[in-house]
C-alpha atoms as a PDB file:
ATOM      1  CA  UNK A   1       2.892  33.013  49.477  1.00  0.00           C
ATOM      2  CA  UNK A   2       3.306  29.844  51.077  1.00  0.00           C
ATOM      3  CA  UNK A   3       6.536  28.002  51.167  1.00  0.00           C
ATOM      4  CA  UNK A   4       4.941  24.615  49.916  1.00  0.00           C
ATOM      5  CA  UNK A   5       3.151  26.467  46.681  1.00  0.00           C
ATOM      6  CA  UNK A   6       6.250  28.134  45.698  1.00  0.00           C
ATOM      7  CA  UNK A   7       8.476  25.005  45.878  1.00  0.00           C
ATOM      8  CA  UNK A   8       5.689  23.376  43.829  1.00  0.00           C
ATOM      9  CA  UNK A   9       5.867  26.159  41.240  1.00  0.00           C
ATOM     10  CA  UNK A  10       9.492  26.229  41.060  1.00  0.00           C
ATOM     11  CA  UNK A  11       9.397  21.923  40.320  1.00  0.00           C
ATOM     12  CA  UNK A  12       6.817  22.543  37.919  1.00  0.00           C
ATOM     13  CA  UNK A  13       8.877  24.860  35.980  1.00  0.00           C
ATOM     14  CA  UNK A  14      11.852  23.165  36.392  1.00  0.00           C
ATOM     15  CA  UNK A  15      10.075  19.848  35.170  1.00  0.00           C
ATOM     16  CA  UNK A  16       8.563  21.883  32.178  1.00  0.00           C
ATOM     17  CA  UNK A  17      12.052  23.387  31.621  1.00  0.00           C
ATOM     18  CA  UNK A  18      13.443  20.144  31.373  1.00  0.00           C
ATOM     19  CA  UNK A  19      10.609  18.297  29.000  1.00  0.00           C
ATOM     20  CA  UNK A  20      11.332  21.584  26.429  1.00  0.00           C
ATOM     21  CA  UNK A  21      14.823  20.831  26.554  1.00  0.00           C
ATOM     22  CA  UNK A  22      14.574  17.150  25.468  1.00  0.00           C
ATOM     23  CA  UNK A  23      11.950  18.220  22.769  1.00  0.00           C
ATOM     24  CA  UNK A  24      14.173  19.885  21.110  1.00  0.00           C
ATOM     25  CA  UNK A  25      15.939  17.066  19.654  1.00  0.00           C
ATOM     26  CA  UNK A  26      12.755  15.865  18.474  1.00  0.00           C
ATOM     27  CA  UNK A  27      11.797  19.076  17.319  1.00  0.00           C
ATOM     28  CA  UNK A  28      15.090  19.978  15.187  1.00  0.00           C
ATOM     29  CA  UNK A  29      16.353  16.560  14.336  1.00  0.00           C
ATOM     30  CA  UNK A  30      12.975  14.319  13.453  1.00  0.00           C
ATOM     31  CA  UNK A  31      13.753  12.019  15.986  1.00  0.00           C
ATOM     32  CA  UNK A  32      14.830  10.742  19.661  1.00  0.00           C
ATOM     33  CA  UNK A  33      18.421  10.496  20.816  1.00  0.00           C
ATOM     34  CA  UNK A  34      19.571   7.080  20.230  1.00  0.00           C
ATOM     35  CA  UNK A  35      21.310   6.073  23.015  1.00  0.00           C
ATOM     36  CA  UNK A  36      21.000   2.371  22.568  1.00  0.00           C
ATOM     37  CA  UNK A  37      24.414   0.264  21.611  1.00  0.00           C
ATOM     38  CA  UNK A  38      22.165  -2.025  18.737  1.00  0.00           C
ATOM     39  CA  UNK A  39      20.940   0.864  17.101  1.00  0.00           C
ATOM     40  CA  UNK A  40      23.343   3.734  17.260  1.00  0.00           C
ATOM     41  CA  UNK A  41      25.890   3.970  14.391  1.00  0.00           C
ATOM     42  CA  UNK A  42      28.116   6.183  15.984  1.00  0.00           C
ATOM     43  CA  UNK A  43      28.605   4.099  18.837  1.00  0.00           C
ATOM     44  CA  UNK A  44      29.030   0.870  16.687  1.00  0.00           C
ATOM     45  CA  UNK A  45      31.778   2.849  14.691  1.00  0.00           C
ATOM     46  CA  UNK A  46      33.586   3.547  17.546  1.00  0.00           C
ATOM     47  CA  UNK A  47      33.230   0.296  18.510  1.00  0.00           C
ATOM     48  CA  UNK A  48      31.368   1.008  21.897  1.00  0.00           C
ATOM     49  CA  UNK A  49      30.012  -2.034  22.980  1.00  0.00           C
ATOM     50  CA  UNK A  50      27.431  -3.178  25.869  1.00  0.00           C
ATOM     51  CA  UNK A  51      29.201  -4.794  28.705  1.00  0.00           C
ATOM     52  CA  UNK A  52      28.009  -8.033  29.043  1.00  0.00           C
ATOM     53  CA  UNK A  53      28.952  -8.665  25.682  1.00  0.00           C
ATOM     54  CA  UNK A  54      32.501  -7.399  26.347  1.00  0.00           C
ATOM     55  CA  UNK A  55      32.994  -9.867  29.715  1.00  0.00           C
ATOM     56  CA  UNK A  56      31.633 -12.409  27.740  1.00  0.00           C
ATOM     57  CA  UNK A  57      34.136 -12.090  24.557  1.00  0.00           C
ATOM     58  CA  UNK A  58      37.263 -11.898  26.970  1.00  0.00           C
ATOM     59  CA  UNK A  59      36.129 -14.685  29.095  1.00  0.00           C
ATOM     60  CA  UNK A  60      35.611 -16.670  25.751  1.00  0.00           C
ATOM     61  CA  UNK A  61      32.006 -17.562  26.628  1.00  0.00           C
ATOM     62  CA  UNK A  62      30.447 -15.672  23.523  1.00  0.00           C
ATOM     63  CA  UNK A  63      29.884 -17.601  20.567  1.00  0.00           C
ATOM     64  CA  UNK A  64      30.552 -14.746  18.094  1.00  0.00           C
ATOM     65  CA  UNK A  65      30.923 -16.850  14.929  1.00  0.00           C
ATOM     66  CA  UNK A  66      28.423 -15.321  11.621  1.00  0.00           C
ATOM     67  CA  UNK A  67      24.889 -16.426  12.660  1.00  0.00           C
ATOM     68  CA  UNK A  68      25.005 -16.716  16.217  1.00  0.00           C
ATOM     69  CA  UNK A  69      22.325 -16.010  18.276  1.00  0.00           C
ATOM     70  CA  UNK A  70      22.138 -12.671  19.735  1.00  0.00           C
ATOM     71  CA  UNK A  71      21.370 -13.950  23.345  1.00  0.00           C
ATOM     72  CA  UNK A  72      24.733 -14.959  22.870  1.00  0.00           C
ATOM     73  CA  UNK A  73      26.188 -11.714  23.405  1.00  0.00           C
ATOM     74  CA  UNK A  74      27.345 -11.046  20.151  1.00  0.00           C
ATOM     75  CA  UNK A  75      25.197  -8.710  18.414  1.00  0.00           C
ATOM     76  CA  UNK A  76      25.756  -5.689  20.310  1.00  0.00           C
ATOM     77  CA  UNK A  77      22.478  -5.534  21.447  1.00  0.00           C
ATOM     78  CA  UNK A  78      22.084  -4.827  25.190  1.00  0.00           C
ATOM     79  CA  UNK A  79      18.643  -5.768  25.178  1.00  0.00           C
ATOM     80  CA  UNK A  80      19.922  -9.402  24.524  1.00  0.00           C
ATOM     81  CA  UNK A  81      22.254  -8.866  26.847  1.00  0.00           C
ATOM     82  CA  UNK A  82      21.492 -10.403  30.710  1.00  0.00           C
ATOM     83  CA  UNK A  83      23.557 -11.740  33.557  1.00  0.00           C
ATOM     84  CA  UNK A  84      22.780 -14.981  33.017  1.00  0.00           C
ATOM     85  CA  UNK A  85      22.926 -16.741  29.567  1.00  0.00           C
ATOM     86  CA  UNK A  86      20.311 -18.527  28.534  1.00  0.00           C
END
């Protein structure tokens, strides 16, 4: 057997072993790993928070006060979250 074909079959496995493996969670849980800060209550309890919003509390730029806007940094969302405020 060519060298080529069997490094193709081994990355075709491997991807296939790989796409099984993150099913699973689907499969036995009901649903996708959260891994997002906004969304994932574990994280929030811990108080895990996305970066930007961290840099921007300690340099005193975040407006955290009760109805700010998230593109403020203060929801914990990193998709609000960006390098430059807006």
């Amino acid at each position: 057997m060519a060298d080529w074909l069997l490094i193709i079959l081994i990355s075709v496995a491997a991807i296939g072993f790989f796409v099984a493996g993150l099913s699973l969670t689907l499969i036995f849980k009901g649903h996708h790993i959260d891994s997002e800060i906004s969304t994932n209550k574990d994280m929030q309890r811990m108080g895990i928070k996305c970066a930007v919003q961290e840099t921007r509390e300690m340099d005193g730029t975040a407006s955290c006060s009760e109805g700010a806007s998230p593109l403020q940094g203060c929801s914990g969302n990193c998709g609000a979250c960006d390098i430059e405020q807006k």
